[in-house]
Protein backbone atom coordinates (compact mmCIF):
# COMPACT_ATOMS: atom_id res chain seq x y z
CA UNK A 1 22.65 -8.36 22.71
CA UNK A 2 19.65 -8.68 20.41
CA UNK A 3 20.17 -5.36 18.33
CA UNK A 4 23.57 -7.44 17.50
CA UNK A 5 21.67 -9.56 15.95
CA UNK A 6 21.29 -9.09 11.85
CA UNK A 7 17.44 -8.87 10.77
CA UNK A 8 17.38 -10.77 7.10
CA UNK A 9 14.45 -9.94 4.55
CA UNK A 10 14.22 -12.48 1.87
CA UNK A 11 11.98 -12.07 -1.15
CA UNK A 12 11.55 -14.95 -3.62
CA UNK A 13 10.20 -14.55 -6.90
CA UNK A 14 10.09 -15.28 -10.57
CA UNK A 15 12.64 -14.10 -12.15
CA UNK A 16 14.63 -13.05 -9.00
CA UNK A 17 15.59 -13.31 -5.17
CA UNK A 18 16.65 -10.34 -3.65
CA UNK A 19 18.00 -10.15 0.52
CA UNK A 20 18.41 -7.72 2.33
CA UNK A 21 20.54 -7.36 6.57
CA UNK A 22 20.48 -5.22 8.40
CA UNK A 23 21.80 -4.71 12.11
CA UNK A 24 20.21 -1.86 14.34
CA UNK A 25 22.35 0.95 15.99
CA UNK A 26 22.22 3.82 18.26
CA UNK A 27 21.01 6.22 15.01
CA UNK A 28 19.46 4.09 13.50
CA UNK A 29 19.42 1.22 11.25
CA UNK A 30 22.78 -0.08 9.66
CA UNK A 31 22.50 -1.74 6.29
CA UNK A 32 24.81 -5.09 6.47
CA UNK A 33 24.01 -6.56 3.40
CA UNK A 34 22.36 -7.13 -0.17
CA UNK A 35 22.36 -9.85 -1.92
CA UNK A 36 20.24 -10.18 -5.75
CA UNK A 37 20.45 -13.01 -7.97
CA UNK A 38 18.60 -14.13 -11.07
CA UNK A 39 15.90 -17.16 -11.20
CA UNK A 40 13.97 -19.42 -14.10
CA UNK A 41 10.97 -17.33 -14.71
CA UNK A 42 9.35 -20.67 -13.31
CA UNK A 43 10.37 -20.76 -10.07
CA UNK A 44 7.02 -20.34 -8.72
CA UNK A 45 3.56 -21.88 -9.75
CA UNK A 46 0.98 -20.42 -8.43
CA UNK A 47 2.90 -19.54 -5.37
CA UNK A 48 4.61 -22.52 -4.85
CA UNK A 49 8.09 -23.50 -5.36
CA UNK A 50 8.45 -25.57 -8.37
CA UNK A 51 11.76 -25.48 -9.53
CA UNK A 52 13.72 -25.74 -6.29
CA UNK A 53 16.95 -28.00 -7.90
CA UNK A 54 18.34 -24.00 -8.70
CA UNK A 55 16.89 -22.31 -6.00
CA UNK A 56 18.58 -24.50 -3.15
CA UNK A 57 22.14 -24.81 -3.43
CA UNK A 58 22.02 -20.59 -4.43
CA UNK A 59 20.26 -20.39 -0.69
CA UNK A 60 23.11 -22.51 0.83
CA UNK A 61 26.04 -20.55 -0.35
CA UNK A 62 24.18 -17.32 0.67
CA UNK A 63 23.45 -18.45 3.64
CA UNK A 64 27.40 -18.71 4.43
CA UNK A 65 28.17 -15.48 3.84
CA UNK A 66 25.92 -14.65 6.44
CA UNK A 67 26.69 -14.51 10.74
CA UNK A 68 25.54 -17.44 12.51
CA UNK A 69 23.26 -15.64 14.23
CA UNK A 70 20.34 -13.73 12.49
CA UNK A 71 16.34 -13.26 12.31
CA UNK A 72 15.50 -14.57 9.12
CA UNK A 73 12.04 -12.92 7.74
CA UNK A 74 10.67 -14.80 4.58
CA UNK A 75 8.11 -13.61 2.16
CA UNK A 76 4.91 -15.96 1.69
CA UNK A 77 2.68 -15.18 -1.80
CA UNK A 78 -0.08 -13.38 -1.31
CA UNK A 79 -1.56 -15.81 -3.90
CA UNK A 80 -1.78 -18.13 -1.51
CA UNK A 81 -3.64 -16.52 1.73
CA UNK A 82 -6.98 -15.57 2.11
CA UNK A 83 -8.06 -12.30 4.16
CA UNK A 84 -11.09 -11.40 5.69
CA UNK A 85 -12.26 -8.65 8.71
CA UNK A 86 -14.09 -10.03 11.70
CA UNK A 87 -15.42 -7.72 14.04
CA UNK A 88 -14.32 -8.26 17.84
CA UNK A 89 -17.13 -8.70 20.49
CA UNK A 90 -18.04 -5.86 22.64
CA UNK A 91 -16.42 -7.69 25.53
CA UNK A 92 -12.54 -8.23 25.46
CA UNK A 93 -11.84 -12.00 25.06
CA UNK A 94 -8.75 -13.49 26.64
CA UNK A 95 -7.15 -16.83 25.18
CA UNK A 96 -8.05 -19.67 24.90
CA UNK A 97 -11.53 -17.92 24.32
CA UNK A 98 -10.32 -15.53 21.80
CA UNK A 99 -8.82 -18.04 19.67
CA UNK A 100 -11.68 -20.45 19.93
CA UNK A 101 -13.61 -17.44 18.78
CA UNK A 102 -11.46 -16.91 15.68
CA UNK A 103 -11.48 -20.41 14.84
CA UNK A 104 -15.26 -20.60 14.66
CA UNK A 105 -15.30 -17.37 12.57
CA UNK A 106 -12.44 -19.46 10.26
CA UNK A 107 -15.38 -22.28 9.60
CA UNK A 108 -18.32 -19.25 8.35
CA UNK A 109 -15.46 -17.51 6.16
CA UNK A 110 -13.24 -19.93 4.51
CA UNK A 111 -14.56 -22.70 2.25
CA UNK A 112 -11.50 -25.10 4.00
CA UNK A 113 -11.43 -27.32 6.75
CA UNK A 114 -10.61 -25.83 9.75
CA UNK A 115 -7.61 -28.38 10.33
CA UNK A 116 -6.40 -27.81 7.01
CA UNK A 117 -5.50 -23.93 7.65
CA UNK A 118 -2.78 -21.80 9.21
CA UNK A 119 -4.55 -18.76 10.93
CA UNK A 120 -3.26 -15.50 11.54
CA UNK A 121 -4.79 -12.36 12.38
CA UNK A 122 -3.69 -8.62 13.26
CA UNK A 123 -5.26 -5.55 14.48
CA UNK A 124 -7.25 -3.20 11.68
CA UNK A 125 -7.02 0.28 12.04
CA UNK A 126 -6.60 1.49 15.93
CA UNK A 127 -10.38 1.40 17.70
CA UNK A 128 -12.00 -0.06 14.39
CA UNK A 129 -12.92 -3.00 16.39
CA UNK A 130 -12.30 -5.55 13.77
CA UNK A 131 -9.34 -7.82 13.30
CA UNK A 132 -8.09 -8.88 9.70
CA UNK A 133 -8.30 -12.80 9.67
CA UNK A 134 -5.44 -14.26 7.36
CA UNK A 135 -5.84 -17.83 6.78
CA UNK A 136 -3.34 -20.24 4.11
CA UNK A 137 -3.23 -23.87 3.40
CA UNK A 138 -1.25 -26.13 5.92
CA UNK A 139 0.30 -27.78 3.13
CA UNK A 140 1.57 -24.76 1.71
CA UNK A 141 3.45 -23.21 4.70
CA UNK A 142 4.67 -26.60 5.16
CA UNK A 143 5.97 -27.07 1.49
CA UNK A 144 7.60 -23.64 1.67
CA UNK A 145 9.41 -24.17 5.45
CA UNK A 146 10.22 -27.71 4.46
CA UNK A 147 12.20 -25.91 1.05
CA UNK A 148 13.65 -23.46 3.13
CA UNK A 149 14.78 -25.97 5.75
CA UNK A 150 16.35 -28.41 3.08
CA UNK A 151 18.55 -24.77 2.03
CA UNK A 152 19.99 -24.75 5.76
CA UNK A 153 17.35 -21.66 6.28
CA UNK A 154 14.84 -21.21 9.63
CA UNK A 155 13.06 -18.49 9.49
CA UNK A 156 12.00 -16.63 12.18
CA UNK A 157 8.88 -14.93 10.29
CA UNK A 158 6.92 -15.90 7.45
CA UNK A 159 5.53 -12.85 6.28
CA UNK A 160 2.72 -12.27 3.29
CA UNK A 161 4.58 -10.16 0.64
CA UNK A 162 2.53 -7.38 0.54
CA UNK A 163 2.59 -6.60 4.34
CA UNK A 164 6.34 -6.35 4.14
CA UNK A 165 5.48 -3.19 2.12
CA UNK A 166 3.38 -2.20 5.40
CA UNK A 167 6.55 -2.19 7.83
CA UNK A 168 8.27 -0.35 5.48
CA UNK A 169 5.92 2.17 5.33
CA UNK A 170 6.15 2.52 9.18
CA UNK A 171 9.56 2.90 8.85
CA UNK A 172 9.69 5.46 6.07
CA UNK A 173 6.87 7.62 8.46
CA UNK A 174 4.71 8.06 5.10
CA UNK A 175 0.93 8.70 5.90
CA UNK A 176 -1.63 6.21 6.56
CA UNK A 177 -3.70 7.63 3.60
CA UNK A 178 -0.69 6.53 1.35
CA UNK A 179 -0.74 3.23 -0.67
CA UNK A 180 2.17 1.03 -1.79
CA UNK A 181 2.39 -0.52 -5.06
CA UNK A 182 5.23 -3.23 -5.89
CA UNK A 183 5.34 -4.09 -9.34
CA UNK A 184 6.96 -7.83 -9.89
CA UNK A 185 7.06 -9.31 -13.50
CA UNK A 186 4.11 -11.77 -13.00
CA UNK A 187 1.94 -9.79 -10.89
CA UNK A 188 1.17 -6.77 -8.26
CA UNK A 189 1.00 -6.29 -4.78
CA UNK A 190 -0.27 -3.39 -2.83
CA UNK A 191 -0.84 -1.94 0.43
CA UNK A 192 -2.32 0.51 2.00
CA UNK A 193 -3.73 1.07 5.76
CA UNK A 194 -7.01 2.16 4.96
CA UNK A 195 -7.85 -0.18 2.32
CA UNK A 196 -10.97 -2.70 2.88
CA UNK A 197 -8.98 -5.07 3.25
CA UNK A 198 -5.80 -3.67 3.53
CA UNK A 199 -3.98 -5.29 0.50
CA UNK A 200 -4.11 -7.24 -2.66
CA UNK A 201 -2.74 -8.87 -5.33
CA UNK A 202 -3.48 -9.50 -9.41
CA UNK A 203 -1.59 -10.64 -12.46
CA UNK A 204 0.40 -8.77 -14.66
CA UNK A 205 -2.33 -9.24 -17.34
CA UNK A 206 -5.14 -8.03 -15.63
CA UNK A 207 -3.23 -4.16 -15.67
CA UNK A 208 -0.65 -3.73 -18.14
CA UNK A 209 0.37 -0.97 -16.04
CA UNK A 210 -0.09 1.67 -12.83
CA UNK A 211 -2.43 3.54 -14.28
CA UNK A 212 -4.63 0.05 -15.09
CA UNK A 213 -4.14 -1.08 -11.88
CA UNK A 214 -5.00 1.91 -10.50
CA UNK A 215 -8.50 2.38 -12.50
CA UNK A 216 -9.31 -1.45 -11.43
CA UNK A 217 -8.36 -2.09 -8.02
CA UNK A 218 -6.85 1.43 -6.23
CA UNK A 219 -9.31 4.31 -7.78
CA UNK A 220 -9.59 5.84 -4.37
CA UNK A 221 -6.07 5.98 -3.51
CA UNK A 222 -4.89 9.66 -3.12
CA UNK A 223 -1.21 9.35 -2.67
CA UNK A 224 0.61 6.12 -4.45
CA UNK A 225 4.03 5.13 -3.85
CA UNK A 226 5.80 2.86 -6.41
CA UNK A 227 8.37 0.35 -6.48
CA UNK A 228 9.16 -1.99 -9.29
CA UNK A 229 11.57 -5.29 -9.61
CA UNK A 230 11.90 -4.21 -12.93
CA UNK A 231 13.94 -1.06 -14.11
CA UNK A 232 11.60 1.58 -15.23
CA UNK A 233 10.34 5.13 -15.41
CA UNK A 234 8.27 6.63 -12.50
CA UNK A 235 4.81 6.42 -13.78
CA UNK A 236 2.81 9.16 -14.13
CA UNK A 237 0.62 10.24 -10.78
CA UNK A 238 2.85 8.19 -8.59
CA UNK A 239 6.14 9.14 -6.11
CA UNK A 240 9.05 6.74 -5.90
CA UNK A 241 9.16 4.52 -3.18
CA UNK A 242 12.87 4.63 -1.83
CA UNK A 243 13.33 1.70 0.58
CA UNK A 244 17.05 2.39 0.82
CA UNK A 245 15.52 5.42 2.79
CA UNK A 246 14.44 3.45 5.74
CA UNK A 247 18.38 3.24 6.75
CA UNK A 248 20.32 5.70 7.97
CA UNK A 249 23.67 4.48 7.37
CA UNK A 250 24.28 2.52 4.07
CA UNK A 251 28.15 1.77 2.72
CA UNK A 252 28.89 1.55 -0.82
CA UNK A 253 28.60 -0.11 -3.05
CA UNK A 254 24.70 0.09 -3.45
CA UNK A 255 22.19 -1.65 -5.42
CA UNK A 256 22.06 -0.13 -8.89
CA UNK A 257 18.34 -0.25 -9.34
CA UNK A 258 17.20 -0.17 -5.43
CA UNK A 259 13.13 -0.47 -6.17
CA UNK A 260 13.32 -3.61 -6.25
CA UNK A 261 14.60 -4.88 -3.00
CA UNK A 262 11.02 -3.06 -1.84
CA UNK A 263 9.89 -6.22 -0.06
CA UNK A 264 13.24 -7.40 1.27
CA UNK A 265 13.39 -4.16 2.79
CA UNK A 266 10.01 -4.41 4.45
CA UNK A 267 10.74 -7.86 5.36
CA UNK A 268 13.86 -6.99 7.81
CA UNK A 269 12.42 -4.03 9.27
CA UNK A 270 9.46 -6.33 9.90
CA UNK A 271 9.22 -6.32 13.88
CA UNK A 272 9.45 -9.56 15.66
CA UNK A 273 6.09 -11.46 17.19
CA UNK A 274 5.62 -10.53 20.72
């Protein structure tokens, strides 16, 4: 049966990996598994994997402990996509004409050859009539699946950060008014719903902390929930962002410092393309 089947979040980043299985029952959902582990604090460059001689044999062993059979949901950088809304045409558009539509609306919005880009889009906000575009360098993807595939890994999803933080707020039932901030020790991520667009990303030295990032980029956000890789106080303003919540049955032991497996979390909870 599918729901036998364990759904894997995996969230690389500098400094740390964290994973994250779970396995769905009758209740609810079952955590199976966490996994953390310490990286070089160059891991990444820019969002790409440069220092995979440590990375890959760490993903091999993990991978062993795991069943044969799971849905493995990977975390892209945000650093490396591009967003932007398109509005839909008054008529409905079936394939191919809807994705020769988004195509063309690929060559007026992003300064990259059309051939050179991986395209992705999702519904905005229900009867908005727009769609949020996602587009990210070919080479990119490839250079992280080809990684992942030299570690024994296939995953089923490769998911931008930041959305991860969007299932999990689906899961958690918090408002749509509410925005999610992940704090990671190079940069930021945040979503929220009702955001134009819906999330974003900076580096840790553009907001030295919530409330910066909050005055720069997130002024109109009423409600803020906060997660951090990094052990800390709750800053001031915000409510904690439990994604240990999201599971209703959960067997010790548990992560001391759950916060931040935030995006791992997200990440298996993420439901599957139709």
């Amino acid at each position: 049966m599918a729901f036998q089947t364990w759904q894997v979040g995996l969230d690389i980043q500098n400094g740390q990996l964290c994973a994250l299985g779970i396995q769905y029952r009758r209740n609810g959902w079952q955590l199976r598994h966490w996994w953390q582990h310490a990286l070089p604090h160059d891991t990444l460059t820019n969002g790409l994997v440069q220092r995979p001689d440590p990375l890959i044999p760490l993903l091999r062993q993990w991978r062993k402990r795991l069943p044969r059979q799971i849905s493995l949901r990977v975390g892209f950088p945000a650093r490396l996509a591009l967003q932007h809304a398109l509005a839909l045409p008054q008529t409905s558009l079936r394939e191919p004409e809807r994705s020769s539509y988004i195509a063309a609306a690929a060559k007026r919005f992003f300064p990259i050859e059309p051939e050179k880009l991986a395209l992705d889009y999702r519904q905005a906000a229900a009867d908005s009539g727009q769609l949020w575009l996602t587009a990210a360098r070919r080479d990119a993807v490839h250079d992280w699946l080809s990684m992942l595939k030299t570690a024994g890994l296939n995953p089923r999803v490769l998911e931008l950060a930041p959305a991860a933080l969007f299932a999990l707020a689906q899961s958690l039932r918090l408002s749509p008014d509410a925005v999610l901030v992940h704090r990671l020790p190079d940069h930021w991520l945040w979503f929220g719903a009702r955001l134009q667009p819906p999330w974003g990303w900076c580096p840790a030295d553009e907001a030295a902390n919530l409330a910066a990032l909050r005055e720069k980029y997130l002024a109109d956000a009423a409600t803020l929930y906060y997660s951090s890789a990094l052990p800390e106080a709750l800053p001031a303003d915000a409510l904690w962002l439990e994604p240990l919540a999201a599971f209703a049955f959960k067997s010790l032991p548990l992560p001391a410092y759950s916060g931040a497996f935030a995006l791992a979390a997200g990440l298996a909870l993420r439901p599957e393309d139709a």
